[in-house]
C-alpha atoms as a PDB file:
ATOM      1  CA  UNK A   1     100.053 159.371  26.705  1.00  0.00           C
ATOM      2  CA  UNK A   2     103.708 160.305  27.661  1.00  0.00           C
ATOM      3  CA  UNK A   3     104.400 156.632  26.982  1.00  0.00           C
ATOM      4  CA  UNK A   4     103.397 156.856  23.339  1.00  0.00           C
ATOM      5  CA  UNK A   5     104.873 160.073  22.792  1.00  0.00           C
ATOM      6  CA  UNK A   6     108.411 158.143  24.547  1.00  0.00           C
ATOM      7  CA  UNK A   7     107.442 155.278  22.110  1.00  0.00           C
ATOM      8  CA  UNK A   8     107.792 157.613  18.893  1.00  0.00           C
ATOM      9  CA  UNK A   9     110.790 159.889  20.190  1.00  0.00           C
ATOM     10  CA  UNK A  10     112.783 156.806  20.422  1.00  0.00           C
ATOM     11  CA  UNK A  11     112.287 155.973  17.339  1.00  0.00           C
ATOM     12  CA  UNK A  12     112.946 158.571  16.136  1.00  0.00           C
ATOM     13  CA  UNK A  13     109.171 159.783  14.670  1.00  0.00           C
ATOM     14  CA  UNK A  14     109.014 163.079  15.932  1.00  0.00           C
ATOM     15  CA  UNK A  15     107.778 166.678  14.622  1.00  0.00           C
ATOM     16  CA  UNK A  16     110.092 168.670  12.994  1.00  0.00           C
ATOM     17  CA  UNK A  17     109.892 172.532  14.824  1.00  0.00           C
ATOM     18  CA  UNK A  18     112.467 174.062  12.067  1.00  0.00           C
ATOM     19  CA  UNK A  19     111.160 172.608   8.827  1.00  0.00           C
ATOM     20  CA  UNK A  20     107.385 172.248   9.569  1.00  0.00           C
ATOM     21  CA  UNK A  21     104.549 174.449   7.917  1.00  0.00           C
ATOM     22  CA  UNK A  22     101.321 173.827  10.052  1.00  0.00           C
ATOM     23  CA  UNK A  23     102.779 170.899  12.968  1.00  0.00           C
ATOM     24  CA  UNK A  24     105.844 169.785  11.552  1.00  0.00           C
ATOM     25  CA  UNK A  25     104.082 166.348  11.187  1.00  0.00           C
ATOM     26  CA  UNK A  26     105.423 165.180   7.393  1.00  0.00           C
ATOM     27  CA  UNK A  27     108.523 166.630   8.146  1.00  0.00           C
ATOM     28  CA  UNK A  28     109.213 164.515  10.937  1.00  0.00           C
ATOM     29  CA  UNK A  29     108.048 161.404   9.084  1.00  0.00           C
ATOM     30  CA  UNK A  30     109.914 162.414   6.061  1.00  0.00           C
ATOM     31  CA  UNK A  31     113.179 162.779   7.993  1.00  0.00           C
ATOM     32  CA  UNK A  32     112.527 159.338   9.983  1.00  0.00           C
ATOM     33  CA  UNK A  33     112.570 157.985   6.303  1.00  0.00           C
ATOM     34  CA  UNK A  34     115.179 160.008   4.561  1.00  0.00           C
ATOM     35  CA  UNK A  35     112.755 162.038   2.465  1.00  0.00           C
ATOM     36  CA  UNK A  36     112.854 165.662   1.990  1.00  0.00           C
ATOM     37  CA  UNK A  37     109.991 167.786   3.743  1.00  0.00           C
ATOM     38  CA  UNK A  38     107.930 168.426   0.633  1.00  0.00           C
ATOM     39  CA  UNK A  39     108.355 164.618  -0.315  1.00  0.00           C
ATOM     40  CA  UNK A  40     106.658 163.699   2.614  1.00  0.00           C
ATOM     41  CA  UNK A  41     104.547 166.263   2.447  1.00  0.00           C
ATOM     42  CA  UNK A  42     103.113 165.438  -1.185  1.00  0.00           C
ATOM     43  CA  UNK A  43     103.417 161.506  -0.619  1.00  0.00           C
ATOM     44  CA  UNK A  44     101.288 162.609   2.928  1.00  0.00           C
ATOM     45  CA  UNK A  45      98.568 164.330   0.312  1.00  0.00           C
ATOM     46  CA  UNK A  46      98.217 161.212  -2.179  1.00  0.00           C
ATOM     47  CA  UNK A  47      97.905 159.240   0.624  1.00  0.00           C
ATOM     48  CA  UNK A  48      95.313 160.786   1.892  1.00  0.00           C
ATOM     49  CA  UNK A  49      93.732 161.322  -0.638  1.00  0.00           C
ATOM     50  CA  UNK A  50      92.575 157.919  -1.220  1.00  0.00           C
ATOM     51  CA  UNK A  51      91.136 157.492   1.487  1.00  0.00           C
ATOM     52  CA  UNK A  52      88.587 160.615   1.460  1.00  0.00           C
ATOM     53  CA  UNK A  53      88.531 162.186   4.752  1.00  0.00           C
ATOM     54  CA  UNK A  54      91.010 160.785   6.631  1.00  0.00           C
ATOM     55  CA  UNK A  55      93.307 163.448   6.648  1.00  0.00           C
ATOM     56  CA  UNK A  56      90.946 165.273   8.963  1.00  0.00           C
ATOM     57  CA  UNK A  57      91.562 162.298  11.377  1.00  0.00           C
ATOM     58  CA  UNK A  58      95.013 161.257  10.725  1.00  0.00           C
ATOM     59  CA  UNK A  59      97.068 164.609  10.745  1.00  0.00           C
ATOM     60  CA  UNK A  60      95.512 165.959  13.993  1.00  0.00           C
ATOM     61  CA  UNK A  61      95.834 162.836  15.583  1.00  0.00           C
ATOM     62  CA  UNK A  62      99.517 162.396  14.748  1.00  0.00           C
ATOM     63  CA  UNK A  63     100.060 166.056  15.671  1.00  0.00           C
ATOM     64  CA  UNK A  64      98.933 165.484  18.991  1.00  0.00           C
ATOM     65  CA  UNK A  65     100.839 162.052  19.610  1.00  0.00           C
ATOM     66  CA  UNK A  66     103.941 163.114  17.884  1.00  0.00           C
ATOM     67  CA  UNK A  67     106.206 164.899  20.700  1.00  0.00           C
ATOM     68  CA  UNK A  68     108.198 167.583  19.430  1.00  0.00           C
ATOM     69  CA  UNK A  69     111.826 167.206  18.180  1.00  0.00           C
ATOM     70  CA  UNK A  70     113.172 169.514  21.225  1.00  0.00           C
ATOM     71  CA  UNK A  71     111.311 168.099  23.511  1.00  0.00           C
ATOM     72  CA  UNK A  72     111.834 164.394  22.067  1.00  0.00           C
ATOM     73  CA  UNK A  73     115.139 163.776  23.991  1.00  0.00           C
ATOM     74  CA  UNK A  74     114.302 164.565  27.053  1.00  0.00           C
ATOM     75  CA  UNK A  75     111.409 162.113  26.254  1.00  0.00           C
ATOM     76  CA  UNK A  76     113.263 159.399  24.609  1.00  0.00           C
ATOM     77  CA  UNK A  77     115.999 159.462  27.680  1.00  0.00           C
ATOM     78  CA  UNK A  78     113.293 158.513  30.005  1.00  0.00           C
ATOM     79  CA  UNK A  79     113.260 155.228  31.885  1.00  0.00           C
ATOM     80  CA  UNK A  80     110.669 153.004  30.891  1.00  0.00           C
ATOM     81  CA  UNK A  81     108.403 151.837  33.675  1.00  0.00           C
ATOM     82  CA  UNK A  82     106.480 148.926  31.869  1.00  0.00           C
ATOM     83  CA  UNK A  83     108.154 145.499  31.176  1.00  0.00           C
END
């Protein structure tokens, strides 16, 4: 898992700890984008939205994959062991 969580802190997808509501989640992908928080957040919504459901899936799932923007350097900075 700490391979995926390198994957996204390296580029940059990570959650936003200053600017999040719930998990900081569309805030990170809004600032990997250049959107503002509640851009993301509403573009996140009507997204969702058609697909019914999914956001019960998709959110929690990103939460949990997603590392943390204070812990993403330390992540990102890490050798990669895999070729």
């Amino acid at each position: 898992m700490d391979d995926v969580r390198a994957f996204f802190a390296r580029n940059g997808l990570v959650r936003s700890t200053d600017r999040g509501i719930l998990g900081g989640v569309c805030a990170g992908i809004g600032r990997r984008v250049g959107l503002g928080p509640w851009v993301s957040r509403l573009l996140f919504l009507v997204l969702l939205m058609v697909l019914p459901g999914s956001q019960f899936l998709v959110y929690p799932i990103l939460w949990f994959v997603m590392p943390a923007d204070d812990s993403a350097v330390a992540l990102a900075n890490r050798p990669h062991a895999g070729g």
